[in-house]
C-alpha atoms as a PDB file:
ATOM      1  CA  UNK A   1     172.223  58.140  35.365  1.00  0.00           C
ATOM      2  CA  UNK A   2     173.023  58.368  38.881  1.00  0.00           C
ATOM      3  CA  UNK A   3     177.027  57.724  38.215  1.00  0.00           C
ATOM      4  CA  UNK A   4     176.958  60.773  35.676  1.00  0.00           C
ATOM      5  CA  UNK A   5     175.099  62.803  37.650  1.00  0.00           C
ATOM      6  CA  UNK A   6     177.956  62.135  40.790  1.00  0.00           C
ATOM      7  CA  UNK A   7     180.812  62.882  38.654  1.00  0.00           C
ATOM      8  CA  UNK A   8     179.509  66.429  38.369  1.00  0.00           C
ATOM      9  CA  UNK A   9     181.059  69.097  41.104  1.00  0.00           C
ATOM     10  CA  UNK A  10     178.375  68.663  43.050  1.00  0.00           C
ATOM     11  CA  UNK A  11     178.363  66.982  46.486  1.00  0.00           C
ATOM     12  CA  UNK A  12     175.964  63.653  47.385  1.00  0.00           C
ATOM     13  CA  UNK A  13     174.677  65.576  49.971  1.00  0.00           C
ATOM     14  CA  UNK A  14     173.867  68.628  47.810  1.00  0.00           C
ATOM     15  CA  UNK A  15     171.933  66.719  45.630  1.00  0.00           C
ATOM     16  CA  UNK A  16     170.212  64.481  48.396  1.00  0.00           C
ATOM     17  CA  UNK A  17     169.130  67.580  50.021  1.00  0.00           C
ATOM     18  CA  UNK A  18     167.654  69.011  46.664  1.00  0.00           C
ATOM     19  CA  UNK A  19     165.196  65.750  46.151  1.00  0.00           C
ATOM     20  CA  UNK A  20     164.387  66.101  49.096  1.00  0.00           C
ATOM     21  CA  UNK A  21     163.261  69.586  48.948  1.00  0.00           C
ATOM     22  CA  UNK A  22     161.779  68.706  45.316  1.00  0.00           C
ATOM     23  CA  UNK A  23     159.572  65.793  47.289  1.00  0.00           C
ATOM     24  CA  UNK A  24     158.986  68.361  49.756  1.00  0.00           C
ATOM     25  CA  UNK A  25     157.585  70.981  47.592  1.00  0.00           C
ATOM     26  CA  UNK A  26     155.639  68.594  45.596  1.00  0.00           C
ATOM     27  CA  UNK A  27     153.742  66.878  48.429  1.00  0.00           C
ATOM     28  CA  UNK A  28     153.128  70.392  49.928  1.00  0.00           C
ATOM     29  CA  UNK A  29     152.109  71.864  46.689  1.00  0.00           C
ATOM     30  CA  UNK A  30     149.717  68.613  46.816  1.00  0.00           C
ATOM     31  CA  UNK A  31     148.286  69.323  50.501  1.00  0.00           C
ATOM     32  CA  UNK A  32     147.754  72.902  49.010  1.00  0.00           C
ATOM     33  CA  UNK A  33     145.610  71.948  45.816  1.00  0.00           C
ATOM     34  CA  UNK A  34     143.396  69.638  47.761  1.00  0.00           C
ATOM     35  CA  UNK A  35     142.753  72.395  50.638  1.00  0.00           C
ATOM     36  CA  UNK A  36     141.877  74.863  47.271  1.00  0.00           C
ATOM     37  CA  UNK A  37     139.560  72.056  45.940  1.00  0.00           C
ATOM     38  CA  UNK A  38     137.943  71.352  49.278  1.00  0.00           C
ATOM     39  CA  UNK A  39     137.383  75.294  50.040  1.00  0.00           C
ATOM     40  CA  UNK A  40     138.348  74.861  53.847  1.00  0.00           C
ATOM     41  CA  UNK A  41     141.256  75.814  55.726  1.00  0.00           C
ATOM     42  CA  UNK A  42     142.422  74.427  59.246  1.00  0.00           C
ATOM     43  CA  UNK A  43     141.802  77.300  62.390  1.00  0.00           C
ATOM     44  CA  UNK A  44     145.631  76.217  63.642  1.00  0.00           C
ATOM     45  CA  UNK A  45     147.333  77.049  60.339  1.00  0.00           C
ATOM     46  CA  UNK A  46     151.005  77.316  61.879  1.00  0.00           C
ATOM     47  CA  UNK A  47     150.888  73.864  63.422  1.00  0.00           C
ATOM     48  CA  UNK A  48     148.845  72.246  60.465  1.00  0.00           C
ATOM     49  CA  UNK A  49     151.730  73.433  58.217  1.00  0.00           C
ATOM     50  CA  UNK A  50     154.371  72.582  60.634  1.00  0.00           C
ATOM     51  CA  UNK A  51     153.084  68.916  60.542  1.00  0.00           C
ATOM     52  CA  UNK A  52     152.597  68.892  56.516  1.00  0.00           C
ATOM     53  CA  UNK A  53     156.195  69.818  56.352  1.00  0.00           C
ATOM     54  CA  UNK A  54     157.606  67.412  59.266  1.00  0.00           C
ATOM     55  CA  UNK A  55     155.458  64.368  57.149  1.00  0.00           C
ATOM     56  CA  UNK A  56     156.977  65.640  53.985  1.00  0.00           C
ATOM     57  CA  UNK A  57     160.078  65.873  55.258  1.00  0.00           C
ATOM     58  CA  UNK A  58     160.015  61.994  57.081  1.00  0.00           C
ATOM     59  CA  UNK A  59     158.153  60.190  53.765  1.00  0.00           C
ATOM     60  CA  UNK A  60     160.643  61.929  51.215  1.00  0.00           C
ATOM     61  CA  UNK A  61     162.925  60.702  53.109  1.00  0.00           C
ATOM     62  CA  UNK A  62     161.665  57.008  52.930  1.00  0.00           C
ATOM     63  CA  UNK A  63     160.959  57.523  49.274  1.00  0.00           C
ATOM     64  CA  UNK A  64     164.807  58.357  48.556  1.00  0.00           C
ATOM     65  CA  UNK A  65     165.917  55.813  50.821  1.00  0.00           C
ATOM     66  CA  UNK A  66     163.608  53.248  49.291  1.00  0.00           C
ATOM     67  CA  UNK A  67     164.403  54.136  45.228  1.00  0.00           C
ATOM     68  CA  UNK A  68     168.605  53.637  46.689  1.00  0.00           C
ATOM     69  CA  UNK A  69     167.472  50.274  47.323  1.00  0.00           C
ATOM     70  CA  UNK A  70     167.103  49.592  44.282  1.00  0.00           C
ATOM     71  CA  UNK A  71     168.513  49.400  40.400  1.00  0.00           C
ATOM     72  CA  UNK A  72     165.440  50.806  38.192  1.00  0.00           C
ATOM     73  CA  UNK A  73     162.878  52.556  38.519  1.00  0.00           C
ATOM     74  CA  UNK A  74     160.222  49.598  38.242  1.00  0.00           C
ATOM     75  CA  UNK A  75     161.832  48.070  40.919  1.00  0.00           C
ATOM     76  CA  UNK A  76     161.742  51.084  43.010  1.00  0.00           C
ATOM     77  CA  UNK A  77     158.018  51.865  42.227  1.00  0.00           C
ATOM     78  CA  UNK A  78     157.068  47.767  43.441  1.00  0.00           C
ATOM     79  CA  UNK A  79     159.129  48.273  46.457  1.00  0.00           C
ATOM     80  CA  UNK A  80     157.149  51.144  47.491  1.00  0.00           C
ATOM     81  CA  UNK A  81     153.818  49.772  46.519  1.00  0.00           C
ATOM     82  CA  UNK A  82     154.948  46.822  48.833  1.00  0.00           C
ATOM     83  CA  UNK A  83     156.168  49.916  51.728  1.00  0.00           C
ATOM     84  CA  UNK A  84     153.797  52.566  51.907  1.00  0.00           C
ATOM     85  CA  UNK A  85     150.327  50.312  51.122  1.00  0.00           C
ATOM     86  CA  UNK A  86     150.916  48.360  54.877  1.00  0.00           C
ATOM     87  CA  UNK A  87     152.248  51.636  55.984  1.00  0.00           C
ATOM     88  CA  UNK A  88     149.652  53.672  55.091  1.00  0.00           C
ATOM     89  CA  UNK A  89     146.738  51.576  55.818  1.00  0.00           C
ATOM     90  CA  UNK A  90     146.449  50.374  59.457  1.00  0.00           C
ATOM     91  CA  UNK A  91     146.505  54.322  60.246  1.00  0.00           C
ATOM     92  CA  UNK A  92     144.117  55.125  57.884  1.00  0.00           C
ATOM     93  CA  UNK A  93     141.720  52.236  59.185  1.00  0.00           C
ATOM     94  CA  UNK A  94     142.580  52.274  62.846  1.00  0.00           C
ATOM     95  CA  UNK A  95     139.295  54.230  63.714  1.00  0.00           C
ATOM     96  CA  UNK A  96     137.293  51.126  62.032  1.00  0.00           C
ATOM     97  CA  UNK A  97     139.483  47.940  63.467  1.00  0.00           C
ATOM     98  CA  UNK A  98     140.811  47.073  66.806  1.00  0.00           C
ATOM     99  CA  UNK A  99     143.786  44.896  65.560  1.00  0.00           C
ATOM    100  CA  UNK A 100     144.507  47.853  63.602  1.00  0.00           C
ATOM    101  CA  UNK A 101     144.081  50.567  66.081  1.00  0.00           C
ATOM    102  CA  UNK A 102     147.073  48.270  67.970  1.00  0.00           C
ATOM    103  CA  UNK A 103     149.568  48.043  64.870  1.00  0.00           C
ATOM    104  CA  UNK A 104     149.146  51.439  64.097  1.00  0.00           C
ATOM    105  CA  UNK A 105     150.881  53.758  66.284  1.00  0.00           C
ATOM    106  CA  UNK A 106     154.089  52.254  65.346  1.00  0.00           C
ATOM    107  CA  UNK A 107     154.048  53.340  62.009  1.00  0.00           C
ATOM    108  CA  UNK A 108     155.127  56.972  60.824  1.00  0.00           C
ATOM    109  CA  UNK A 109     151.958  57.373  58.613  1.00  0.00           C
ATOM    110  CA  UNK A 110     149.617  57.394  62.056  1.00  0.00           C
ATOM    111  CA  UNK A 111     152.064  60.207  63.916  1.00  0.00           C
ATOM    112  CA  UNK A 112     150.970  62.541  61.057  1.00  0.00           C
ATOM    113  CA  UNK A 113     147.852  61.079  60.597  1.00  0.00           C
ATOM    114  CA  UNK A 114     146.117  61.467  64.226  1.00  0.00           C
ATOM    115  CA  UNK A 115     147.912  65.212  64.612  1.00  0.00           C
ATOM    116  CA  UNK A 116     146.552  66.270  61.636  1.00  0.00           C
ATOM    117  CA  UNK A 117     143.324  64.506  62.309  1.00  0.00           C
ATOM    118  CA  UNK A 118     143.435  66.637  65.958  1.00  0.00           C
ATOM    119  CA  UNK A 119     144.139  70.088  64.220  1.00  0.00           C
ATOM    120  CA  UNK A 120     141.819  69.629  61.460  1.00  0.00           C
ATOM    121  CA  UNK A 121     138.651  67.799  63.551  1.00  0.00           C
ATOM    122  CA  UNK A 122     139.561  68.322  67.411  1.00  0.00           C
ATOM    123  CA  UNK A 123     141.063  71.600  67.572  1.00  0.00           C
ATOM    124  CA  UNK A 124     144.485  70.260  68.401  1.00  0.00           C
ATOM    125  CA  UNK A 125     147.548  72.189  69.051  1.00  0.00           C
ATOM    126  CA  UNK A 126     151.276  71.184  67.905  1.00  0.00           C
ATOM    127  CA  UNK A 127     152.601  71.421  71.915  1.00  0.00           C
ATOM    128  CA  UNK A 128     150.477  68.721  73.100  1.00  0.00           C
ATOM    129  CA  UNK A 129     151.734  66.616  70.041  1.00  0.00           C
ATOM    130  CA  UNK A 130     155.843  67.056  70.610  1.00  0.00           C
ATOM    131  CA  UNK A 131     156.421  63.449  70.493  1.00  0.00           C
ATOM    132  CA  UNK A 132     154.645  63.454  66.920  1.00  0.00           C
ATOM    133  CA  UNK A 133     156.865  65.862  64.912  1.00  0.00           C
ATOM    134  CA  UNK A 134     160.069  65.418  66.903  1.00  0.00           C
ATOM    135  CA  UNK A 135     159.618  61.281  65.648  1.00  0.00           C
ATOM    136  CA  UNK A 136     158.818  62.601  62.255  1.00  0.00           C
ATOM    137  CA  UNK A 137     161.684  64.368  62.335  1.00  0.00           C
ATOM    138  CA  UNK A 138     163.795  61.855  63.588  1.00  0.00           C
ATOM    139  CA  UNK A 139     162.737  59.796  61.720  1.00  0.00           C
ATOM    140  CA  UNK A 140     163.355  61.597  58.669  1.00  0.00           C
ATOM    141  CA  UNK A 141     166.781  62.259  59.796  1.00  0.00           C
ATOM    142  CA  UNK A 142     167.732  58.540  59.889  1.00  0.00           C
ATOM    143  CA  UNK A 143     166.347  57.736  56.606  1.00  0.00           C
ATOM    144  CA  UNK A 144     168.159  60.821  55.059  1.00  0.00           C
ATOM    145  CA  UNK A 145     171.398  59.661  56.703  1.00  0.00           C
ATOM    146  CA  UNK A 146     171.004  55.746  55.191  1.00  0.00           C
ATOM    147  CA  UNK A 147     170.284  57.327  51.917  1.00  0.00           C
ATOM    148  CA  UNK A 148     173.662  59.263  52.003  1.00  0.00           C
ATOM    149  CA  UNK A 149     175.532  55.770  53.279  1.00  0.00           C
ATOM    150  CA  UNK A 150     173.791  54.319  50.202  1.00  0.00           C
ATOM    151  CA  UNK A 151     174.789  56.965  48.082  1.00  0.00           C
ATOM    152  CA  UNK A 152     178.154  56.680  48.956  1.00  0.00           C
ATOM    153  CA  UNK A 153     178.024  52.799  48.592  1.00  0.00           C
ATOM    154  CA  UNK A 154     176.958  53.164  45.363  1.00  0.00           C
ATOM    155  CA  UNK A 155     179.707  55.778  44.333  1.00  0.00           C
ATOM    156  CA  UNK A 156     182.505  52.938  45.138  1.00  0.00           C
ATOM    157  CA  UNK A 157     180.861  49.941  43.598  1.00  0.00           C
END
């Protein structure tokens, strides 16, 4: 599917930047649903959707890079499992462990996850958290940019 959908005019880039958005939209469309469900709203709304996008942004990222590392989609749905589960975790449990609370803030997951826990809970602002997003971002970036060498692997093979 992926050679057929190359040979069209389209560019790699063009279509790596529209999953992105799609995995964009989705995950904010997501973030939106739950705040409906939950009836609450954060007070900083500009910086709580600044992070949901820079998060968005980073893990779509990882997700495209991730599903180019692979050859079908069942491989590419394992691989993540095996990912985002010790990704995801230590900052999810790093108020509860000490080991954990040390791993953590290497991961991506826990420089969206304390920001948005300071917005939402502490009354955090997005200036004191600059290092946060801009790693996101960065982050983001670099994944995008291996997904495009992949691409373009893939393409020649």
């Amino acid at each position: 599917m992926l050679l057929a959908l190359l040979q069209t005019p389209i560019h790699e880039v063009q279509w790596l930047i529209a999953k992105l958005i799609l995995g964009m939209v989705l995950i904010i469309t997501a973030v939106l649903f739950l705040h409906l469900l939950g009836k609450f709203g954060p007070v900083h709304l500009f910086d709580y959707i600044a992070f949901i996008v820079a998060g968005s942004y980073c893990f779509s990222a990882y997700g495209i890079f991730l599903g180019f590392l692979c050859r079908n989609q069942a491989s590419a749905r394992t691989l993540g499992v095996i990912f985002y589960l010790p990704h995801l975790l230590p900052s999810a449990m790093s108020d509860v462990s000490q080991k954990l609370t040390a791993v953590a803030p290497f991961l991506p997951s826990y420089q969206l996850y304390q920001p948005l826990r300071s917005i939402l809970l502490e009354d955090g602002r997005m200036v004191d958290m600059t290092f946060d997003w801009v790693y996101l971002f960065l982050l983001g970036s670099l994944m995008f940019y291996l997904s495009y060498l992949l691409i373009k692997r893939r393409w020649l093979m």
